[in-house]
PDB file of N, CA and C in Angstrom:
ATOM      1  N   UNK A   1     186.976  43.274  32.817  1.00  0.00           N
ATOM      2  CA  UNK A   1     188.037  42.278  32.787  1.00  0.00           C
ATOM      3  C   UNK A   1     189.260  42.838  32.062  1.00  0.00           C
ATOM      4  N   UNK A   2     190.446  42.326  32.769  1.00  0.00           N
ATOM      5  CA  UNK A   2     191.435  43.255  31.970  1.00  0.00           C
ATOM      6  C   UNK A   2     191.514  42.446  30.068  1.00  0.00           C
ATOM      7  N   UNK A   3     192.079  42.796  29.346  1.00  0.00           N
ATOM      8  CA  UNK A   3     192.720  42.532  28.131  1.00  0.00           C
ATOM      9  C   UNK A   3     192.724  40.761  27.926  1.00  0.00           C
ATOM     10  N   UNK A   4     194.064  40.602  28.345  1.00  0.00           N
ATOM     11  CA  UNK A   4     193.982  38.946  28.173  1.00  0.00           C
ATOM     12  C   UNK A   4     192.809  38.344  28.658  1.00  0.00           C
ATOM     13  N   UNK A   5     191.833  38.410  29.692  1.00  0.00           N
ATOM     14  CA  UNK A   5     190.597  37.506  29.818  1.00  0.00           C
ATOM     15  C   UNK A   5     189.786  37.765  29.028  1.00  0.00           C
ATOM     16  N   UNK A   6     189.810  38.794  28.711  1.00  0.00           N
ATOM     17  CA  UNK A   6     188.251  39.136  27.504  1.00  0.00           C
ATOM     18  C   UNK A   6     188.663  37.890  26.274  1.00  0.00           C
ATOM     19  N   UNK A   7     189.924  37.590  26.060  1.00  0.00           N
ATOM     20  CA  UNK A   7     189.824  36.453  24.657  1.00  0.00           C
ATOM     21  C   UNK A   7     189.385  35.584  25.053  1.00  0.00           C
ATOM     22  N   UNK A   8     189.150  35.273  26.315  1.00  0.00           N
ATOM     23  CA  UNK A   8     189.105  33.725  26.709  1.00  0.00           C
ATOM     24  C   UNK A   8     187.277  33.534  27.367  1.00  0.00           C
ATOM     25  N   UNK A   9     186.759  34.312  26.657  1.00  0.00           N
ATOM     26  CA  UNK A   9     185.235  34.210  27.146  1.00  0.00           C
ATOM     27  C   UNK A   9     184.300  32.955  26.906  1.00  0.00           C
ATOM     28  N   UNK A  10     183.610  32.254  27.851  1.00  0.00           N
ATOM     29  CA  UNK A  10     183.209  31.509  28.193  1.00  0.00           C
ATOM     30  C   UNK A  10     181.737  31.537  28.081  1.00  0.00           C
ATOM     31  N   UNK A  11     180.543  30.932  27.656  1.00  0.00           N
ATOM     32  CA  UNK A  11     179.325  31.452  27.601  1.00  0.00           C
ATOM     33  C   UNK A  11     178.757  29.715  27.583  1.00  0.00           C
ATOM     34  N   UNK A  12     177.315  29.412  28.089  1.00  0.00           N
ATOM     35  CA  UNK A  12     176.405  28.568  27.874  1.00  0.00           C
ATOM     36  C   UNK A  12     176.675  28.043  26.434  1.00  0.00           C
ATOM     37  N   UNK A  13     176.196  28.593  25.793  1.00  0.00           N
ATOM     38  CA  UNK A  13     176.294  28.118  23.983  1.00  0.00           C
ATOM     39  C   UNK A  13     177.536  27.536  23.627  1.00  0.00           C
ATOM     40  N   UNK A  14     178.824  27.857  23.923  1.00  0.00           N
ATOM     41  CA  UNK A  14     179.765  26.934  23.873  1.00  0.00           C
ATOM     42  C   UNK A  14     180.425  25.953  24.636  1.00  0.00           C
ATOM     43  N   UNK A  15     179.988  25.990  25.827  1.00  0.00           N
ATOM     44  CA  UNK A  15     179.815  24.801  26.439  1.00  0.00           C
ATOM     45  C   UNK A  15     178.666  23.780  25.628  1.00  0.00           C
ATOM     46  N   UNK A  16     177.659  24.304  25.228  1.00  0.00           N
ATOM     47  CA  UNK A  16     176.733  23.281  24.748  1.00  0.00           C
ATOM     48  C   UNK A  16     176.973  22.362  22.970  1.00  0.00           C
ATOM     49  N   UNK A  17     177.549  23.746  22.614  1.00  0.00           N
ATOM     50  CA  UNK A  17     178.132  22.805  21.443  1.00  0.00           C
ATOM     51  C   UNK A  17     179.282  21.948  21.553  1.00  0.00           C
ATOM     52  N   UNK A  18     180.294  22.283  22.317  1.00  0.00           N
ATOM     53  CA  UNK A  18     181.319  21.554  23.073  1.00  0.00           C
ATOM     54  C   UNK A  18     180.551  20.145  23.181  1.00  0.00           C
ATOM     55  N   UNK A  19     179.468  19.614  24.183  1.00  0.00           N
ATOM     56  CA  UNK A  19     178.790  18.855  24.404  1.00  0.00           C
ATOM     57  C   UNK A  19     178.283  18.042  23.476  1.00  0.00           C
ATOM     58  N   UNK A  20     177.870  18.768  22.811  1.00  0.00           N
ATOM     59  CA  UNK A  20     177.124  17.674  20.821  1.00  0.00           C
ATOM     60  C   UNK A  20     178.132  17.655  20.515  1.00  0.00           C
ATOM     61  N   UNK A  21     179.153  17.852  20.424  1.00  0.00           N
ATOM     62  CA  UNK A  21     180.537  17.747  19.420  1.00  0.00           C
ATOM     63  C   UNK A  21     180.618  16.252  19.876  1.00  0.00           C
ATOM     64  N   UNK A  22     179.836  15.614  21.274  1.00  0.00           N
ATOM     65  CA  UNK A  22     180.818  14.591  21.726  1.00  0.00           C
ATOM     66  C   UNK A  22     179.655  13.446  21.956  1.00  0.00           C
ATOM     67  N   UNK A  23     177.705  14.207  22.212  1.00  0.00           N
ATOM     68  CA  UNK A  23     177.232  13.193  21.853  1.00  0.00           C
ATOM     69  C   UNK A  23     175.715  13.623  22.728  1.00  0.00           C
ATOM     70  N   UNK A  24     174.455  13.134  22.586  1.00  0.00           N
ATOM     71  CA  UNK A  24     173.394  13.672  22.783  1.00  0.00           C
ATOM     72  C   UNK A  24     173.627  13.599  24.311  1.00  0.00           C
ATOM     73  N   UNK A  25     173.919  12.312  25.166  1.00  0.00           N
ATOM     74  CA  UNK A  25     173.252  12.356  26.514  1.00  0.00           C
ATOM     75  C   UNK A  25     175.013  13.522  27.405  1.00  0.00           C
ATOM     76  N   UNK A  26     175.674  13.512  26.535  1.00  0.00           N
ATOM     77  CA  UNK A  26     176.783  14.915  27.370  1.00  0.00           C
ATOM     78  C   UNK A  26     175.880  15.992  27.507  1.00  0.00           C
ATOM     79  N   UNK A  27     175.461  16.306  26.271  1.00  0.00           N
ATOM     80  CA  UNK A  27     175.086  17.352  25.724  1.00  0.00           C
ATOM     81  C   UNK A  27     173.369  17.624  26.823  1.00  0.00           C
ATOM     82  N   UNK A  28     172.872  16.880  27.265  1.00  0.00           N
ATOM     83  CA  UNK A  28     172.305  16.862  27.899  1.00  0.00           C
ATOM     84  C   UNK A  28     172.613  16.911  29.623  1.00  0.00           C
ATOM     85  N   UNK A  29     173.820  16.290  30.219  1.00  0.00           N
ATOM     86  CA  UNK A  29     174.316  16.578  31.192  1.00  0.00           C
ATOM     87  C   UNK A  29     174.313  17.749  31.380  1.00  0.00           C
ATOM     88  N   UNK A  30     175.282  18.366  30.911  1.00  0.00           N
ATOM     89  CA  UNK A  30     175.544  20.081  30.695  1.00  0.00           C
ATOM     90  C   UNK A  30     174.085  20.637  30.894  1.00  0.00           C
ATOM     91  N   UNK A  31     173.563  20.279  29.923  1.00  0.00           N
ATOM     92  CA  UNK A  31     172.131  21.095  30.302  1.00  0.00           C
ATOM     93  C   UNK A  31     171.686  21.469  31.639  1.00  0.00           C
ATOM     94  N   UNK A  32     171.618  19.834  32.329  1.00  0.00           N
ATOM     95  CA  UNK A  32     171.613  19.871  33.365  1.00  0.00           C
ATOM     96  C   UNK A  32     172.158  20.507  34.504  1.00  0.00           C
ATOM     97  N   UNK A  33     173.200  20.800  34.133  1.00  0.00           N
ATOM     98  CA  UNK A  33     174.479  21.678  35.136  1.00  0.00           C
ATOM     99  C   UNK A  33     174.100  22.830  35.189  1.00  0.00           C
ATOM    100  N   UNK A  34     173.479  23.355  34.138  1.00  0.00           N
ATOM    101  CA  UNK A  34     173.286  24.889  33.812  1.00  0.00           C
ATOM    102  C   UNK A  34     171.736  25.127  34.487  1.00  0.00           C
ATOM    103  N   UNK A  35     171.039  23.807  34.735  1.00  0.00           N
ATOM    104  CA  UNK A  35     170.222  24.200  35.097  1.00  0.00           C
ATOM    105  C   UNK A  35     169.727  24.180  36.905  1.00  0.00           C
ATOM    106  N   UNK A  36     170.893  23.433  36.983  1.00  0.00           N
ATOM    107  CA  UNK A  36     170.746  24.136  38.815  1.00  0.00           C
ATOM    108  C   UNK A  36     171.195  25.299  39.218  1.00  0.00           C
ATOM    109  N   UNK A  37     171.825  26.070  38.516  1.00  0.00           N
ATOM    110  CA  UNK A  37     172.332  27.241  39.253  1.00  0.00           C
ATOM    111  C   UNK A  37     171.309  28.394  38.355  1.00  0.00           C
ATOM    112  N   UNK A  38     171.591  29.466  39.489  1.00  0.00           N
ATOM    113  CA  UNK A  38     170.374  30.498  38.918  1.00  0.00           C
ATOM    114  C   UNK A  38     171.545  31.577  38.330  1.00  0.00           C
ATOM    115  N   UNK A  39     172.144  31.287  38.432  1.00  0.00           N
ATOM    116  CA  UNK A  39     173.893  32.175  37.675  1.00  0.00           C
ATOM    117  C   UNK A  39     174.706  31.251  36.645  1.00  0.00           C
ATOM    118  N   UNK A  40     174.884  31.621  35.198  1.00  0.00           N
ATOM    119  CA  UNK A  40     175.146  30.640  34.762  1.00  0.00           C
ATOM    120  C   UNK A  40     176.774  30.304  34.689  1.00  0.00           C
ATOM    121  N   UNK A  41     177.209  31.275  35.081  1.00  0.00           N
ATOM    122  CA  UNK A  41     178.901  31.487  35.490  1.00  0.00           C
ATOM    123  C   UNK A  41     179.272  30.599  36.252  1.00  0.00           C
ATOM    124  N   UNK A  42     178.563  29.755  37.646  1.00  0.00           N
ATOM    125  CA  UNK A  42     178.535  29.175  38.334  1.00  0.00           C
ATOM    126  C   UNK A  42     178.548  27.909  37.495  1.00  0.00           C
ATOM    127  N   UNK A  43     178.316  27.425  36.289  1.00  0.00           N
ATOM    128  CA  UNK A  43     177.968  26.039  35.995  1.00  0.00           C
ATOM    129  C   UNK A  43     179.409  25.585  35.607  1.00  0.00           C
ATOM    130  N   UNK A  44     179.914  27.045  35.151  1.00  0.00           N
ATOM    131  CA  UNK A  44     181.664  27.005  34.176  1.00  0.00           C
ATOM    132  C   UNK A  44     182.614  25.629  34.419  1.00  0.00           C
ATOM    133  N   UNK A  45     182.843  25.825  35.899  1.00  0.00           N
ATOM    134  CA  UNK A  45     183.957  25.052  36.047  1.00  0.00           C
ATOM    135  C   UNK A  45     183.118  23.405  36.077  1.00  0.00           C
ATOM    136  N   UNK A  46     181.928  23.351  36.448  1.00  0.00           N
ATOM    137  CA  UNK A  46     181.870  21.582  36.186  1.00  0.00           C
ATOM    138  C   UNK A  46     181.504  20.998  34.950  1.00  0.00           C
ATOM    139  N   UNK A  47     181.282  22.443  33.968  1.00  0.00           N
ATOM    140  CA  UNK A  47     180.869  21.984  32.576  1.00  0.00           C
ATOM    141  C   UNK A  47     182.476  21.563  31.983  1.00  0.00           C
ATOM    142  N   UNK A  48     183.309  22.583  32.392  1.00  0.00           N
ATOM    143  CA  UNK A  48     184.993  22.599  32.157  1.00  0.00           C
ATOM    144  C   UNK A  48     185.320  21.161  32.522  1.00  0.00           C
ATOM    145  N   UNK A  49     185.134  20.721  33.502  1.00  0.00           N
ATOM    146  CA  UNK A  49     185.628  19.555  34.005  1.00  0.00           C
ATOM    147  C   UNK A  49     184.948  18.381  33.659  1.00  0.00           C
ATOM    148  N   UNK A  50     184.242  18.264  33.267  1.00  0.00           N
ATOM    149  CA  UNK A  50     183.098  17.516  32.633  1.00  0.00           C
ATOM    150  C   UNK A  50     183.588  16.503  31.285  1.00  0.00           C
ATOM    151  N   UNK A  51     183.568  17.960  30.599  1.00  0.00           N
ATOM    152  CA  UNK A  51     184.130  18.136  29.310  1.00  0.00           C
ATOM    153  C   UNK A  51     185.216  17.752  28.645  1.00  0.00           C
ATOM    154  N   UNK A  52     186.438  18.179  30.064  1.00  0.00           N
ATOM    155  CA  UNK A  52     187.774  17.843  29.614  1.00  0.00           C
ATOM    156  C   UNK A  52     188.272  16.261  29.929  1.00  0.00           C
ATOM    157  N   UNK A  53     187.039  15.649  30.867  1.00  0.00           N
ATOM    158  CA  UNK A  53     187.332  13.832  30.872  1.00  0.00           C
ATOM    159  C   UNK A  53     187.496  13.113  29.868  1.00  0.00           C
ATOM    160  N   UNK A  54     186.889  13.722  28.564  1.00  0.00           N
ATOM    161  CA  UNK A  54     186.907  13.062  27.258  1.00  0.00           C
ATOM    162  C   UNK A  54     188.904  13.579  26.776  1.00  0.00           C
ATOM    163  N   UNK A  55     189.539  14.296  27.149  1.00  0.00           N
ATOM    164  CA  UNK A  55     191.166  14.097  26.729  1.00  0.00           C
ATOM    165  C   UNK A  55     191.548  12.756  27.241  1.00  0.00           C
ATOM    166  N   UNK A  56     190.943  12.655  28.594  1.00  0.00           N
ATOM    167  CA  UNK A  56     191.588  11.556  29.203  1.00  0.00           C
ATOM    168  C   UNK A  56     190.776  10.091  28.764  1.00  0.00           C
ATOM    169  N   UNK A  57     189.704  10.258  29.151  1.00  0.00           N
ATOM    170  CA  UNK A  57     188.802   8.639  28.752  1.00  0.00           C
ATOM    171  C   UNK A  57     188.587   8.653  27.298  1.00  0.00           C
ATOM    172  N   UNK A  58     188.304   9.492  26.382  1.00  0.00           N
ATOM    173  CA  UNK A  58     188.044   9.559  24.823  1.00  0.00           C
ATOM    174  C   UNK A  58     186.430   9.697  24.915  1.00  0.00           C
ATOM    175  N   UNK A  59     185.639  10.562  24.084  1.00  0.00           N
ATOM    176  CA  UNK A  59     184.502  11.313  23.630  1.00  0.00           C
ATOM    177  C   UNK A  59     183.548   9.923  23.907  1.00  0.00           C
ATOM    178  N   UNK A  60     183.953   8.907  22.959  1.00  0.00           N
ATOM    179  CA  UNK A  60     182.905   7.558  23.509  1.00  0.00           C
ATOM    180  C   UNK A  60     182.677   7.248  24.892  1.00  0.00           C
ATOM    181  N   UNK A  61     184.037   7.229  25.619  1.00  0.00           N
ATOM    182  CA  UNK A  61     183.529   6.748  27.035  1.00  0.00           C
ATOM    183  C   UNK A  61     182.686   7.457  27.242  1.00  0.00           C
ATOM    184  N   UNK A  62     182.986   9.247  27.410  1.00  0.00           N
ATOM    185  CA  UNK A  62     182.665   9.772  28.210  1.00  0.00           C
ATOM    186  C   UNK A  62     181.326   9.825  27.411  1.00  0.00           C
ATOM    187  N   UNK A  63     180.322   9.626  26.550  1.00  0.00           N
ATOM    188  CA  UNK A  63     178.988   9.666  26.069  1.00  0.00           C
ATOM    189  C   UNK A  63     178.790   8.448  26.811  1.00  0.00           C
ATOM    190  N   UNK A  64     179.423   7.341  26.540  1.00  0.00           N
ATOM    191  CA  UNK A  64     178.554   6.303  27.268  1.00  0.00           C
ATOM    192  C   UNK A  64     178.135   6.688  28.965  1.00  0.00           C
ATOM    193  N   UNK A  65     179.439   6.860  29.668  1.00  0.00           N
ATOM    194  CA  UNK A  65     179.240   7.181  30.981  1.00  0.00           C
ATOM    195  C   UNK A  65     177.919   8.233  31.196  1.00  0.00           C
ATOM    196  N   UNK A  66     178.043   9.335  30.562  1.00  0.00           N
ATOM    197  CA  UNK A  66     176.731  10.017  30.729  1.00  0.00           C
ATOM    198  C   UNK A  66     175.195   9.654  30.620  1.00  0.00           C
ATOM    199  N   UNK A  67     175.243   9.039  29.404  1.00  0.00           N
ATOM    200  CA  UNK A  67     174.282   8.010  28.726  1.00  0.00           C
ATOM    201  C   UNK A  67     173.681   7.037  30.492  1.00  0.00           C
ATOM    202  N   UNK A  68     175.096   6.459  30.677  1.00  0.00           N
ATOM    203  CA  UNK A  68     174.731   5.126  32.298  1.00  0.00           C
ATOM    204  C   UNK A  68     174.358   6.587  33.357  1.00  0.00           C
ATOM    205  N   UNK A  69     174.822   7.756  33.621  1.00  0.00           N
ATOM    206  CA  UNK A  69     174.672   8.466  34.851  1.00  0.00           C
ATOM    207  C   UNK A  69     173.623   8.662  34.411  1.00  0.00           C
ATOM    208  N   UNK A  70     172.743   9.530  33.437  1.00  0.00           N
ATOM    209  CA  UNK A  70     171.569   9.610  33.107  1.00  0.00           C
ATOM    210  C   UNK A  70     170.199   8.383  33.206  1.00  0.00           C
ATOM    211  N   UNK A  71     170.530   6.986  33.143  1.00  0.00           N
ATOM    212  CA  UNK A  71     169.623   6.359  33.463  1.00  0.00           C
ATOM    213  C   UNK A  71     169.325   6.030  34.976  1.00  0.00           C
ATOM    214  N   UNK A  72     170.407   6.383  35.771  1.00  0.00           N
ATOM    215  CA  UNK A  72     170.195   6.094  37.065  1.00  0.00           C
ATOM    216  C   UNK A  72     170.558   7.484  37.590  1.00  0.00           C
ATOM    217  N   UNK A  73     170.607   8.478  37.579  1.00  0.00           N
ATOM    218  CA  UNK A  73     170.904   9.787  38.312  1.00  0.00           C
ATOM    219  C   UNK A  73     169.878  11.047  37.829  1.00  0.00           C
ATOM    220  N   UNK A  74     169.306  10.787  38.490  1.00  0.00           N
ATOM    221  CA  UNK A  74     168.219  12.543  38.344  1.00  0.00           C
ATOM    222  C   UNK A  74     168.624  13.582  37.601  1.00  0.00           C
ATOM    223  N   UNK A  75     170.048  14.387  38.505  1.00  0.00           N
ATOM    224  CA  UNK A  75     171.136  15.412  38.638  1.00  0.00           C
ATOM    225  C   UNK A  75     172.403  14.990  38.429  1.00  0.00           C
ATOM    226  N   UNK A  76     172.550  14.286  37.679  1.00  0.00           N
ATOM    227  CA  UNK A  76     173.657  13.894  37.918  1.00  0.00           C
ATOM    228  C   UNK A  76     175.362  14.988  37.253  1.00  0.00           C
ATOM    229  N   UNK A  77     176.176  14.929  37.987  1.00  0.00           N
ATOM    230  CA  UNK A  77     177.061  15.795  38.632  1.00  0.00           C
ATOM    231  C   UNK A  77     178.973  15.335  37.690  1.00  0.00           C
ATOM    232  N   UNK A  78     179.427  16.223  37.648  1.00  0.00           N
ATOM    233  CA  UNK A  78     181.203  16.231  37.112  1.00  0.00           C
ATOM    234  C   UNK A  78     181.690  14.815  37.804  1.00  0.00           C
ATOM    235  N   UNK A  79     181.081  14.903  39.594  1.00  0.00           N
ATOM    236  CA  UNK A  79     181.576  13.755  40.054  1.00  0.00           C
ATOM    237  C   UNK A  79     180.874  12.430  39.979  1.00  0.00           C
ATOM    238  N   UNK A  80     179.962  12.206  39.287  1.00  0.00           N
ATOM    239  CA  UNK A  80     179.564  10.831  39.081  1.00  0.00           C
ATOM    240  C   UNK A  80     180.066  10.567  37.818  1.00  0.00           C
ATOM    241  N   UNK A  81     179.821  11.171  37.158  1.00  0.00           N
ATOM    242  CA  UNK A  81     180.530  11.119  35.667  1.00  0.00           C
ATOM    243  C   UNK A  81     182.294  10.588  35.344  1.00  0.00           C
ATOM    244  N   UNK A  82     183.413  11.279  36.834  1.00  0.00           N
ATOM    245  CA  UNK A  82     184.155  10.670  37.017  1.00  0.00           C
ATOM    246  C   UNK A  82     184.337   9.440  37.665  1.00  0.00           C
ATOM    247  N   UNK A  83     183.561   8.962  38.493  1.00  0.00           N
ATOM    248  CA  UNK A  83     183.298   7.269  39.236  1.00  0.00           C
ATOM    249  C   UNK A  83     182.909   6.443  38.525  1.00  0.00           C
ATOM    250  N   UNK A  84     182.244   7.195  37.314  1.00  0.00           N
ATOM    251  CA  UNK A  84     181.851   5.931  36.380  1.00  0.00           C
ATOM    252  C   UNK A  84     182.923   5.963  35.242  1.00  0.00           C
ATOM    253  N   UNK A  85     183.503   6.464  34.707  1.00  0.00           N
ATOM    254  CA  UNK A  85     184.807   6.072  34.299  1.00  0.00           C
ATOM    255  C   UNK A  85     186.022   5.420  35.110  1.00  0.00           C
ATOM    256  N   UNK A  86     186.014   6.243  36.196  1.00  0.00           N
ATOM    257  CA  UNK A  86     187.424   5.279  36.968  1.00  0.00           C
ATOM    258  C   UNK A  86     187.183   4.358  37.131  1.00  0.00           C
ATOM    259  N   UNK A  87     186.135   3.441  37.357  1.00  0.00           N
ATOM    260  CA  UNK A  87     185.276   2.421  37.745  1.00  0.00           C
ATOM    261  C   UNK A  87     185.486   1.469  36.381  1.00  0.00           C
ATOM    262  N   UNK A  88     185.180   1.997  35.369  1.00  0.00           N
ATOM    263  CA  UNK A  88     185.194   1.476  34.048  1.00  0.00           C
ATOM    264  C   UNK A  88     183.429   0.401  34.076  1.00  0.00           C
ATOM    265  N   UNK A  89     182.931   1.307  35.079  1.00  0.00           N
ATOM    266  CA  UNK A  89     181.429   0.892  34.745  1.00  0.00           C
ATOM    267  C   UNK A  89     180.504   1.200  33.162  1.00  0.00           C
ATOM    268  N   UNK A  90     180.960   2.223  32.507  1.00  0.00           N
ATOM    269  CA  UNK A  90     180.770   2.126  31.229  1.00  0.00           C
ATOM    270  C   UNK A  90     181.153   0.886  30.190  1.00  0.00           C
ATOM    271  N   UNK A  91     181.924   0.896  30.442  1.00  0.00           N
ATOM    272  CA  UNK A  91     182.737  -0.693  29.640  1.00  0.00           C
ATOM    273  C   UNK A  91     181.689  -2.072  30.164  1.00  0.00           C
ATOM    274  N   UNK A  92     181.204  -2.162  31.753  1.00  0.00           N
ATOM    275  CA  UNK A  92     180.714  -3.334  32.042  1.00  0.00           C
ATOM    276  C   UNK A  92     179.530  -3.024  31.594  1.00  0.00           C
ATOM    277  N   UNK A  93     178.700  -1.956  31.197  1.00  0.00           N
ATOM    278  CA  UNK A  93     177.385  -2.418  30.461  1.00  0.00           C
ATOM    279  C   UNK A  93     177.318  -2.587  29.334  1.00  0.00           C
ATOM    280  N   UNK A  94     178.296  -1.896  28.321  1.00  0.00           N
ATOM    281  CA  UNK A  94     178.720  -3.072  26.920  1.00  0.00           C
ATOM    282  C   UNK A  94     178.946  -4.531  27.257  1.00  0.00           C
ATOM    283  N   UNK A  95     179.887  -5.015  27.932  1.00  0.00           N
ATOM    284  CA  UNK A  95     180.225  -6.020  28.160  1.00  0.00           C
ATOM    285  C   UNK A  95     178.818  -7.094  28.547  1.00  0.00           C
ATOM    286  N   UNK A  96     178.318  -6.773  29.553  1.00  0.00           N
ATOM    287  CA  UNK A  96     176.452  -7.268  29.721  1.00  0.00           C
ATOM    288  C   UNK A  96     175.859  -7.340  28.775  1.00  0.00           C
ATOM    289  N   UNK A  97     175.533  -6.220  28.135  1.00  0.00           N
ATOM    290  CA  UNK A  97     174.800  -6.133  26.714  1.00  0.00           C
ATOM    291  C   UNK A  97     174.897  -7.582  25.988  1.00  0.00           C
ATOM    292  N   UNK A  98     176.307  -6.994  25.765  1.00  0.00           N
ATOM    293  CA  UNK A  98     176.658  -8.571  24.711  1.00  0.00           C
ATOM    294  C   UNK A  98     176.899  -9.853  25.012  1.00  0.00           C
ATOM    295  N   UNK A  99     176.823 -10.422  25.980  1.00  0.00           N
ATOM    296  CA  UNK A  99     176.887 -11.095  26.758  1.00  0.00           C
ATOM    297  C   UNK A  99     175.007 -11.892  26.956  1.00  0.00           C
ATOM    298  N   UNK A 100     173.981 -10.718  26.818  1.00  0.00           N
ATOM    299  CA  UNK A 100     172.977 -11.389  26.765  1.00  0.00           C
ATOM    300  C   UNK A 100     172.419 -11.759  25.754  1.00  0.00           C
ATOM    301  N   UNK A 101     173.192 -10.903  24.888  1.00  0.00           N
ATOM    302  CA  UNK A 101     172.237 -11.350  23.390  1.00  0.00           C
ATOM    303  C   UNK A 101     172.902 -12.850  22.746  1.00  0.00           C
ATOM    304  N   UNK A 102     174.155 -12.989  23.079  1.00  0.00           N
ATOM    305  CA  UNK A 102     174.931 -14.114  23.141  1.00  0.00           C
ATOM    306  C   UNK A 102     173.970 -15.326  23.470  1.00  0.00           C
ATOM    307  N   UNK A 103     173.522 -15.335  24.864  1.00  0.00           N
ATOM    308  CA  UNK A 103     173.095 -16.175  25.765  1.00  0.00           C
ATOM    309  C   UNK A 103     171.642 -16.598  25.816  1.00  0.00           C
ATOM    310  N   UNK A 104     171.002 -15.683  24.782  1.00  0.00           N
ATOM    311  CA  UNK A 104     169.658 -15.461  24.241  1.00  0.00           C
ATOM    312  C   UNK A 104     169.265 -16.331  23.201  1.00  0.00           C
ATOM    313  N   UNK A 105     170.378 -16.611  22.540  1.00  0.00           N
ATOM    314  CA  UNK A 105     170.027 -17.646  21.328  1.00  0.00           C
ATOM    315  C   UNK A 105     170.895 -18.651  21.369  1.00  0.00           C
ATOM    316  N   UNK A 106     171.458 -18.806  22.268  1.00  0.00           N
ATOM    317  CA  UNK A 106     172.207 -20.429  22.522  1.00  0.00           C
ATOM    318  C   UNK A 106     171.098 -21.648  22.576  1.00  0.00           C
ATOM    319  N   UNK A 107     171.718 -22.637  22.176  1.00  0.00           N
ATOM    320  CA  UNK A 107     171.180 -23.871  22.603  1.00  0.00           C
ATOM    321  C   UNK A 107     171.401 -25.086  23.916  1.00  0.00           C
ATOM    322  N   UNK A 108     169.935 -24.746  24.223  1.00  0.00           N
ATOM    323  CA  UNK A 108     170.616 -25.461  25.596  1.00  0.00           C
ATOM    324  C   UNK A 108     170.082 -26.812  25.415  1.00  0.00           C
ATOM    325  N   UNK A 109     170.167 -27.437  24.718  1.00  0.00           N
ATOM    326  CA  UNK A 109     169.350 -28.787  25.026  1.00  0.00           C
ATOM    327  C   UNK A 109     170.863 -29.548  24.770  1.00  0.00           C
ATOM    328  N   UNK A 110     171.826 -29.410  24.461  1.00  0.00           N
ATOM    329  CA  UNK A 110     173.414 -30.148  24.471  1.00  0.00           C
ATOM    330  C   UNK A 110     173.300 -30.928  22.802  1.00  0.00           C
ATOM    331  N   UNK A 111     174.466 -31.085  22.419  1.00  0.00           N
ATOM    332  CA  UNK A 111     174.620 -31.885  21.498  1.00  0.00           C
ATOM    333  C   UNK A 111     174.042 -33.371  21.245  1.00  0.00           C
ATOM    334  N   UNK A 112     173.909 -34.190  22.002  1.00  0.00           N
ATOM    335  CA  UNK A 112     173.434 -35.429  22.111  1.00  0.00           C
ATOM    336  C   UNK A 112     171.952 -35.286  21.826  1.00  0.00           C
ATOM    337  N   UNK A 113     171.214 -34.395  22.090  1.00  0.00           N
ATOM    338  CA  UNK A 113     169.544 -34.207  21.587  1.00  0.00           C
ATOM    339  C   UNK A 113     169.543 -33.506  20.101  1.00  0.00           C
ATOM    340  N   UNK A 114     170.369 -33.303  19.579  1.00  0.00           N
ATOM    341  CA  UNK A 114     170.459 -32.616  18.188  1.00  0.00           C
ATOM    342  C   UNK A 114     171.360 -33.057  17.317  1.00  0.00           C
ATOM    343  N   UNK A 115     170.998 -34.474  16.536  1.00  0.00           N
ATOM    344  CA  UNK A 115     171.362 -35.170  16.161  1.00  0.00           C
ATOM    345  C   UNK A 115     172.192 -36.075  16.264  1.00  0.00           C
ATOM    346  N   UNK A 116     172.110 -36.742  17.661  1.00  0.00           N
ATOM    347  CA  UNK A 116     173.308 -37.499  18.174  1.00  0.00           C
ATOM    348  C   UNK A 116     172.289 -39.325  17.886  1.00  0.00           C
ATOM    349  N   UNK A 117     172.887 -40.370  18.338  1.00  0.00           N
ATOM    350  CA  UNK A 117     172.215 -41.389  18.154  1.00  0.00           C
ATOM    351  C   UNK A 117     171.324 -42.154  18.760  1.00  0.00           C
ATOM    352  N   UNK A 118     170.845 -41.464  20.101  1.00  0.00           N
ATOM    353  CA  UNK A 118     170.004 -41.795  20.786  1.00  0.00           C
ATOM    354  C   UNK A 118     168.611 -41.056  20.247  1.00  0.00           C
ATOM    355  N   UNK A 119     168.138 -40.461  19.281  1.00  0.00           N
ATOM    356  CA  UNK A 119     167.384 -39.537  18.491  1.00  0.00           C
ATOM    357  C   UNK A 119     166.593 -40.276  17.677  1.00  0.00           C
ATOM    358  N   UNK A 120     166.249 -41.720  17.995  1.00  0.00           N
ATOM    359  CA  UNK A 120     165.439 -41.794  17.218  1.00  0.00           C
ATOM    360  C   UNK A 120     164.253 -42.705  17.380  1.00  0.00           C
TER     361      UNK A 120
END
């Protein structure tokens, strides 16, 4: 490689710390990436692209999104990882979450059965 590319060397191991820098189930994506190809040079550009969604969505989304592609995706890929951010399907399973635990301890029997004046 001439001069200027040799600074800019690229290897598995820093893609992978790249990955924990931002959260277990990234850090596990990547894994994944690296582990379909039998060349690991080949994984570069979707670990690159992967990686760099967190400038744009921020390190949380992009853990959550991985976190959601990982429970429903085998293999999952640079491009699911982007559909579930543009989508802002990460955001709707917080939003669910809390939403059930909400709805979990409500009272449904109405005000009038809990101490109203027909109660006795």
């Amino acid at each position: 490689m001439p001069e200027k590319h040799q600074r800019f060397l690229w290897n598995k191991d820093r893609f992978i710390r790249w990955a924990a820098s931002i959260g277990e189930s990234t850090t596990t994506v990547v894994q994944k990436l690296f582990n379909r190809y039998k060349v690991e040079e080949q994984a570069y550009k979707g670990c690159m692209s992967l990686l760099k969604l967190s400038d744009k969505y921020g390190k949380t989304r992009l853990e959550d999104a991985c976190q959601l592609a990982l429970e429903h995706i085998s293999q999952p890929s640079y491009r699911n990882i982007r559909m579930i951010l543009q989508s802002n399907q990460d955001r709707k399973k917080k939003t669910q979450t809390s939403q059930k635990e909400t709805v979990e301890y409500a009272f449904v029997r109405g005000k009038d059965y809990y101490g109203g004046k027909r109660n006795g």
